[in-house]
C-alpha atoms as a PDB file:
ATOM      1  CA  UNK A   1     189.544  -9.372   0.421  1.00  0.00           C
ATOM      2  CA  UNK A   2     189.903  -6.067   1.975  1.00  0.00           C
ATOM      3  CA  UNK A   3     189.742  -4.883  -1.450  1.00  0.00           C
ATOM      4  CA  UNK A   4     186.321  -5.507  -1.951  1.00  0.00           C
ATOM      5  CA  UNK A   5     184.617  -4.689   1.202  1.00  0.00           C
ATOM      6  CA  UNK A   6     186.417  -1.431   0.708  1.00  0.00           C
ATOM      7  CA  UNK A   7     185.044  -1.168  -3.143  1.00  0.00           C
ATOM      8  CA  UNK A   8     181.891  -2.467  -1.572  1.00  0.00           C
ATOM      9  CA  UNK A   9     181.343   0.177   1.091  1.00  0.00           C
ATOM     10  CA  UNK A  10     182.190   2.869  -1.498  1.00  0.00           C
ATOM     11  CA  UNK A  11     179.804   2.075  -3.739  1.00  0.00           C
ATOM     12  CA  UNK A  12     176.728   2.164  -0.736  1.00  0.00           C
ATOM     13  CA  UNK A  13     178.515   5.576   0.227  1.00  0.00           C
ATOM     14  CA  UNK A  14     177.642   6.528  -3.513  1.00  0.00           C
ATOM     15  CA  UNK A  15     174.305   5.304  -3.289  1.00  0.00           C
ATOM     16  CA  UNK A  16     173.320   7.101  -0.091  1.00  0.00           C
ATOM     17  CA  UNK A  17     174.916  10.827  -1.864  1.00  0.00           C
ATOM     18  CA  UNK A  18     172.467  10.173  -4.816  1.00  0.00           C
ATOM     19  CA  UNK A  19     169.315   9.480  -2.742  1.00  0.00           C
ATOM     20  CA  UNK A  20     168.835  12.184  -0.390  1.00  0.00           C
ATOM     21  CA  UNK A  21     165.163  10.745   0.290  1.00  0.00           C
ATOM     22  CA  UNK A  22     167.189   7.773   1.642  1.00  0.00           C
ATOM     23  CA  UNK A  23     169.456   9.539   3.481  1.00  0.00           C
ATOM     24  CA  UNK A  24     166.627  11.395   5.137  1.00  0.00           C
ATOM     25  CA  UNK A  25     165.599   8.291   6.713  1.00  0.00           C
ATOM     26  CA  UNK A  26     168.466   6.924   7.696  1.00  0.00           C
ATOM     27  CA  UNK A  27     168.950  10.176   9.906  1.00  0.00           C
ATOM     28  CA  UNK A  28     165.390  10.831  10.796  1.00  0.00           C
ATOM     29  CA  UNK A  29     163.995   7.202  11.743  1.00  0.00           C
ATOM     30  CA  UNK A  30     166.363   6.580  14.656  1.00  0.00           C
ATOM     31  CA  UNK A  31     166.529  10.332  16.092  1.00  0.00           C
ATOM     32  CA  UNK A  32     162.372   9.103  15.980  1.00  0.00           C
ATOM     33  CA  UNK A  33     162.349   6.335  16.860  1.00  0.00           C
ATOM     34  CA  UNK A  34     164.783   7.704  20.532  1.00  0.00           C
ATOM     35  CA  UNK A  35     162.590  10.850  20.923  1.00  0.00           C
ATOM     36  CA  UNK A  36     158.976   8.285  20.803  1.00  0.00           C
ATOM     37  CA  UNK A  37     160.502   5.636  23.089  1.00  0.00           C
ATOM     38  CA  UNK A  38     162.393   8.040  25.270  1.00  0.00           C
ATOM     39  CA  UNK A  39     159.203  10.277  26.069  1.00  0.00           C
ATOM     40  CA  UNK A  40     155.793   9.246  24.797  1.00  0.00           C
ATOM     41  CA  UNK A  41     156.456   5.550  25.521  1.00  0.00           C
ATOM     42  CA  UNK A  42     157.563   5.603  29.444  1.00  0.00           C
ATOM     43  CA  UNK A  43     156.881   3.164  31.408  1.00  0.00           C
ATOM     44  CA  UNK A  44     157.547   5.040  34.652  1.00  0.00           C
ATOM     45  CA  UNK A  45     154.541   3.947  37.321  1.00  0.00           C
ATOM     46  CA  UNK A  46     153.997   7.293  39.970  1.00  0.00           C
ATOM     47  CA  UNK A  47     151.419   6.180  42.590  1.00  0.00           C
ATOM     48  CA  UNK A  48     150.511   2.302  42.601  1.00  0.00           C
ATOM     49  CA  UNK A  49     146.958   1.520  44.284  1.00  0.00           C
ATOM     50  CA  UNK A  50     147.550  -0.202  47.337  1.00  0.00           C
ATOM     51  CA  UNK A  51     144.768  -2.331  49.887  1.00  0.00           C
ATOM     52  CA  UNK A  52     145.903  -3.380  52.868  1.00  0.00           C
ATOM     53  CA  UNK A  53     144.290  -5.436  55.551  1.00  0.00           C
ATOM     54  CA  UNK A  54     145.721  -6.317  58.802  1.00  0.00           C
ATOM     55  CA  UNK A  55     144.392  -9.396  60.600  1.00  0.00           C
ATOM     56  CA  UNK A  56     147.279  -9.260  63.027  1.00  0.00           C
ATOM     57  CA  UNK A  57     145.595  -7.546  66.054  1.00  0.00           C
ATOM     58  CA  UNK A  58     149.430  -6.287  66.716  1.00  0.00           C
ATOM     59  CA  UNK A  59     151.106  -3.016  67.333  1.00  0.00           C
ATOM     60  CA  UNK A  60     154.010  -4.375  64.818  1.00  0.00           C
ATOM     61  CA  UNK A  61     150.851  -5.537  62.018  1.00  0.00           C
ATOM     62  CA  UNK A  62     149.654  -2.023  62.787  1.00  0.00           C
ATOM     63  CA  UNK A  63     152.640  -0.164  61.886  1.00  0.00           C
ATOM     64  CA  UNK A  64     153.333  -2.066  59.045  1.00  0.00           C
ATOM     65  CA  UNK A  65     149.666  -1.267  58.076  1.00  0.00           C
ATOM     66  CA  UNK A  66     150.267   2.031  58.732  1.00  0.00           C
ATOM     67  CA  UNK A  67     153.752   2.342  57.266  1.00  0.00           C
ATOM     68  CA  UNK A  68     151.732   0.779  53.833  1.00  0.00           C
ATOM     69  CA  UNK A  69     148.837   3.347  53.837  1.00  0.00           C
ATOM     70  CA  UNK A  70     150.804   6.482  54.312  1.00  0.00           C
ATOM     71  CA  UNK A  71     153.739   5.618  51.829  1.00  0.00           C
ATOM     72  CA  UNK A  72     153.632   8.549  49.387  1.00  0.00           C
ATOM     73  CA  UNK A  73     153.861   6.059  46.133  1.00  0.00           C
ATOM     74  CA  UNK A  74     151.472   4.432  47.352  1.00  0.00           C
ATOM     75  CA  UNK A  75     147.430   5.015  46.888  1.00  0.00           C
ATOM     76  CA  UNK A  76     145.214   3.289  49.585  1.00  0.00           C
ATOM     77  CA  UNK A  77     141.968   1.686  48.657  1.00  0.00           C
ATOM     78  CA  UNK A  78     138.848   0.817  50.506  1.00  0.00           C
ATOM     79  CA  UNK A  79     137.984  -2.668  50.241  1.00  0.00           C
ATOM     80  CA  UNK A  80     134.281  -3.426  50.305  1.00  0.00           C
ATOM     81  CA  UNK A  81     135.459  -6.706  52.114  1.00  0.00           C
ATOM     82  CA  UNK A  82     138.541  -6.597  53.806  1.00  0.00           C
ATOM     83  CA  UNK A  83     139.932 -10.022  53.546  1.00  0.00           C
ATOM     84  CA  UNK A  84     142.272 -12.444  51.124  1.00  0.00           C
ATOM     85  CA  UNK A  85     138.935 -12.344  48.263  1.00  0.00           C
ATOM     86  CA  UNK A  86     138.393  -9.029  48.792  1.00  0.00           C
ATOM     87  CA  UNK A  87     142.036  -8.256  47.530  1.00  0.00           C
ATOM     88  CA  UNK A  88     141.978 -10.669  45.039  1.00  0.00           C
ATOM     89  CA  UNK A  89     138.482  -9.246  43.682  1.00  0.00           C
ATOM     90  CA  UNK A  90     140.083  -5.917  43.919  1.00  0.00           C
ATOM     91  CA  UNK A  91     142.510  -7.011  41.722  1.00  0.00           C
ATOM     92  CA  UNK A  92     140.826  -8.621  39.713  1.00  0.00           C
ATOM     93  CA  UNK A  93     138.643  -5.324  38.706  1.00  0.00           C
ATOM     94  CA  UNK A  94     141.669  -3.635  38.243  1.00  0.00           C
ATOM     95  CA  UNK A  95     141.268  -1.486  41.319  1.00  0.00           C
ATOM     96  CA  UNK A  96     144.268  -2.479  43.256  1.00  0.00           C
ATOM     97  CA  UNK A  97     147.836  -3.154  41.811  1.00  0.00           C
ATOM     98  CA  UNK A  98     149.233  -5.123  45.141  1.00  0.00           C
ATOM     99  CA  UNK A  99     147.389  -6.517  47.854  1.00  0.00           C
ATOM    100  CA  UNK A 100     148.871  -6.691  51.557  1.00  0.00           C
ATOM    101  CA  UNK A 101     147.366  -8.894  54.020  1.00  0.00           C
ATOM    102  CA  UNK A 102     148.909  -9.114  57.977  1.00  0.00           C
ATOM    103  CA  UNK A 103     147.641 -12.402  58.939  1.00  0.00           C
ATOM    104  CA  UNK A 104     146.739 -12.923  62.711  1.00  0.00           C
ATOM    105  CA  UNK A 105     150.055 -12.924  64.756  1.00  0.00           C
ATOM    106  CA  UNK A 106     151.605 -11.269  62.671  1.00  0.00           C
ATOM    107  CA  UNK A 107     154.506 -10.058  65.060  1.00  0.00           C
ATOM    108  CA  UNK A 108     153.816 -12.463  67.576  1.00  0.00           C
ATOM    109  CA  UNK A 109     154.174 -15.783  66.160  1.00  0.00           C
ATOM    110  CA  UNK A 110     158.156 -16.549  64.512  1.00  0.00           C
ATOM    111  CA  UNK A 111     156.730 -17.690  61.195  1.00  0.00           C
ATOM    112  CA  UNK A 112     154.145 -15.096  60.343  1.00  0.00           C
ATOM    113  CA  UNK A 113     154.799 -13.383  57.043  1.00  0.00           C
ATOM    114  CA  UNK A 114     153.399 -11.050  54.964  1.00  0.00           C
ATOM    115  CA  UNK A 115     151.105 -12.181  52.244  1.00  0.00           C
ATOM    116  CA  UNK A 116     151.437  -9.457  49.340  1.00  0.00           C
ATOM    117  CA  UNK A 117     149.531  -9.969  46.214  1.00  0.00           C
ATOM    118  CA  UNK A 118     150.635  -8.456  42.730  1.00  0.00           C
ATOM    119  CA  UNK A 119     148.524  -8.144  39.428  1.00  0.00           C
ATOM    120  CA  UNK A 120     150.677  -9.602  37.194  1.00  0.00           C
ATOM    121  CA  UNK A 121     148.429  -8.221  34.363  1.00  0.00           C
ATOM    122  CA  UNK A 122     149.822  -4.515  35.062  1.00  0.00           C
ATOM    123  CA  UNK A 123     153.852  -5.631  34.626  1.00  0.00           C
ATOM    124  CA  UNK A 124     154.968  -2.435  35.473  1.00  0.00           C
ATOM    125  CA  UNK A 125     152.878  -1.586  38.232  1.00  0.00           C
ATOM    126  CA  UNK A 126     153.406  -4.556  39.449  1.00  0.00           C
ATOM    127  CA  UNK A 127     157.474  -4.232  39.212  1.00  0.00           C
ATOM    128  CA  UNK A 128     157.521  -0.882  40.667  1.00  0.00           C
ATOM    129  CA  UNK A 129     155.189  -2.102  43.606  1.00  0.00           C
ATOM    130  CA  UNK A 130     157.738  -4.742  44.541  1.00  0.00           C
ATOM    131  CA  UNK A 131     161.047  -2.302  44.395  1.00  0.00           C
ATOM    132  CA  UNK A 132     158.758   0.063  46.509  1.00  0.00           C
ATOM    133  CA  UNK A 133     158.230  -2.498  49.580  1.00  0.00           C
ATOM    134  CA  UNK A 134     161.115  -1.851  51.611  1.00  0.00           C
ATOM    135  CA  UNK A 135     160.989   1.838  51.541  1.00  0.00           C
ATOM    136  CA  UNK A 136     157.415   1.454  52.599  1.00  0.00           C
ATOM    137  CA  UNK A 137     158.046   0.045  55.404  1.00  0.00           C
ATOM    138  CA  UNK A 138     161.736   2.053  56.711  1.00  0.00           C
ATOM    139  CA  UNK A 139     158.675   3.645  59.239  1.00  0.00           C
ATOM    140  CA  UNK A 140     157.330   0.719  60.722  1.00  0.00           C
ATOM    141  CA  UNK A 141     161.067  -0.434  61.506  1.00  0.00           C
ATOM    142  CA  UNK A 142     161.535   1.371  64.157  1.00  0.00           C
ATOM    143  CA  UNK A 143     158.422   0.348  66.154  1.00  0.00           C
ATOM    144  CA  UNK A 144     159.425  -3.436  65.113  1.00  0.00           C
ATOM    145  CA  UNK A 145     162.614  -2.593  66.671  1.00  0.00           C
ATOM    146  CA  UNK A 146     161.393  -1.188  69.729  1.00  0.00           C
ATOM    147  CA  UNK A 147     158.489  -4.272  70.330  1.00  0.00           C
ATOM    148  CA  UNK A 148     161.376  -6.873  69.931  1.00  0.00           C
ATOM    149  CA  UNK A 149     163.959  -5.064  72.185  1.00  0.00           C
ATOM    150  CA  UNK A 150     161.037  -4.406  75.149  1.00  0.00           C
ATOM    151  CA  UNK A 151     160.467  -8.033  74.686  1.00  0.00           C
ATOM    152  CA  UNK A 152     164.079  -9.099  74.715  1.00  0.00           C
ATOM    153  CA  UNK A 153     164.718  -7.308  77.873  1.00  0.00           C
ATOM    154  CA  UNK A 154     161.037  -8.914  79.481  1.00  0.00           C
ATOM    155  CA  UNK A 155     162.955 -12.164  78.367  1.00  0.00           C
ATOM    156  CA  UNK A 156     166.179 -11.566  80.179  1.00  0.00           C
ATOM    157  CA  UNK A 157     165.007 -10.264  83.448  1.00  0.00           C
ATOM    158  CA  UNK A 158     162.734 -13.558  83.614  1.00  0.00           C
ATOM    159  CA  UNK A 159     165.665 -15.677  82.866  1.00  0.00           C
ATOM    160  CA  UNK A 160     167.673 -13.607  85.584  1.00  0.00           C
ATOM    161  CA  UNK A 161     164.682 -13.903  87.755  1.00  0.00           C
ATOM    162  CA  UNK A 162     164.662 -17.749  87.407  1.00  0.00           C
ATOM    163  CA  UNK A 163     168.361 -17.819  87.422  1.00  0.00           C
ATOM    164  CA  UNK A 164     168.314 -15.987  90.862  1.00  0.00           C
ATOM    165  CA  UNK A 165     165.807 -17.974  92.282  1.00  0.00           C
ATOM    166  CA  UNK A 166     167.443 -20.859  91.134  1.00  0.00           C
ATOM    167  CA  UNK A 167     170.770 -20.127  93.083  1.00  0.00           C
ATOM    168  CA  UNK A 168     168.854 -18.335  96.067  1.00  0.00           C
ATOM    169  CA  UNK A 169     167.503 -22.290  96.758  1.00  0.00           C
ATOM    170  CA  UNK A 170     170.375 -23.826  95.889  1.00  0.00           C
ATOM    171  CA  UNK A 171     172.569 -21.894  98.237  1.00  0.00           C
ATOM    172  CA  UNK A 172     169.521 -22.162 101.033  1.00  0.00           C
ATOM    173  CA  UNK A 173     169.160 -25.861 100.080  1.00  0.00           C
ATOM    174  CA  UNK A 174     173.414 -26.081 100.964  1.00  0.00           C
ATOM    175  CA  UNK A 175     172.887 -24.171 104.405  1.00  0.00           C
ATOM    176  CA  UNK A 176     169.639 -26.429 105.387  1.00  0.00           C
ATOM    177  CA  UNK A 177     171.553 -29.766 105.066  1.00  0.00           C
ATOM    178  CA  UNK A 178     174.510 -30.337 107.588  1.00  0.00           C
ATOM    179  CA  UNK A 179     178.145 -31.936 106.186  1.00  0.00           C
END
């Protein structure tokens, strides 16, 4: 069996010596083939257009907003109307790769979220938008940090405060009444 492939192989080796033209091709079509893929086909995305509302009314929807806008990847774009149609129209046209709306509360409320909208027509924008998010918004982070520890600490010194008072009429409640 090995007998044969080996006969086999010797003969193509053969073939390929005789036909240079052949040969040719079987050297120049893949070097090609890597140079036209590698460089003329890239699918690298540099700036993605961006629109971003914010609804929120926040200082946290406003840095994210902010954080969005001045992201260097990203390209800002004025909506004509600045609202969940107007991003989807923008899209739409082929204006804007990803839509970000802040809904109202956002910051506020425990359940708000983001909405961000992607054209799934532009794959690789689209892609490259996504992987892009978080580093958009390392800025905002430390605002969001700051908001939730001020509130945090408003939080515990009302729940001391309450606490206090709590034990302050307990304690004069145990002096008022005789044993």
């Amino acid at each position: 069996m090995l007998q044969r492939i080996l006969a086999l192989a010797q003969k193509e080796f053969i073939q390929i010596r005789r036909d240079r033209r052949n040969l040719a091709m079987m050297l120049v079509l893949p070097i090609l083939w890597l140079i036209l893929f590698g460089y003329a086909f890239t699918f690298d995305v540099g700036e993605v257009p961006v629109a971003v509302v914010d609804r929120s009314g926040t200082t946290i929807g406003a840095a994210v907003a902010d954080a969005l806008r001045s992201y260097n990847r990203f390209v800002p774009a004025d909506l004509p109307e600045p609202s969940d149609a107007g991003i989807r129209e923008a899209i739409f046209r082929g204006e804007v790769v990803m839509g970000v709306l802040i809904p109202p509360g956002y910051g506020d409320e425990a359940h708000a979220e983001l909405h961000i909208l992607l054209d799934g027509a532009n794959l690789f924008a689209a892609q490259t938008a996504a992987r892009l998010i978080p580093a958009a918004l390392e800025p905002a982070q430390e605002v969001v940090r700051a908001e939730l520890q001020a509130r945090t600490r408003a939080h515990v010194a009302e729940l001391i405060a309450e606490a206090a008072e709590a034990r302050k009429a307990e304690v004069l409640e145990g002096a008022a009444s005789p044993p």
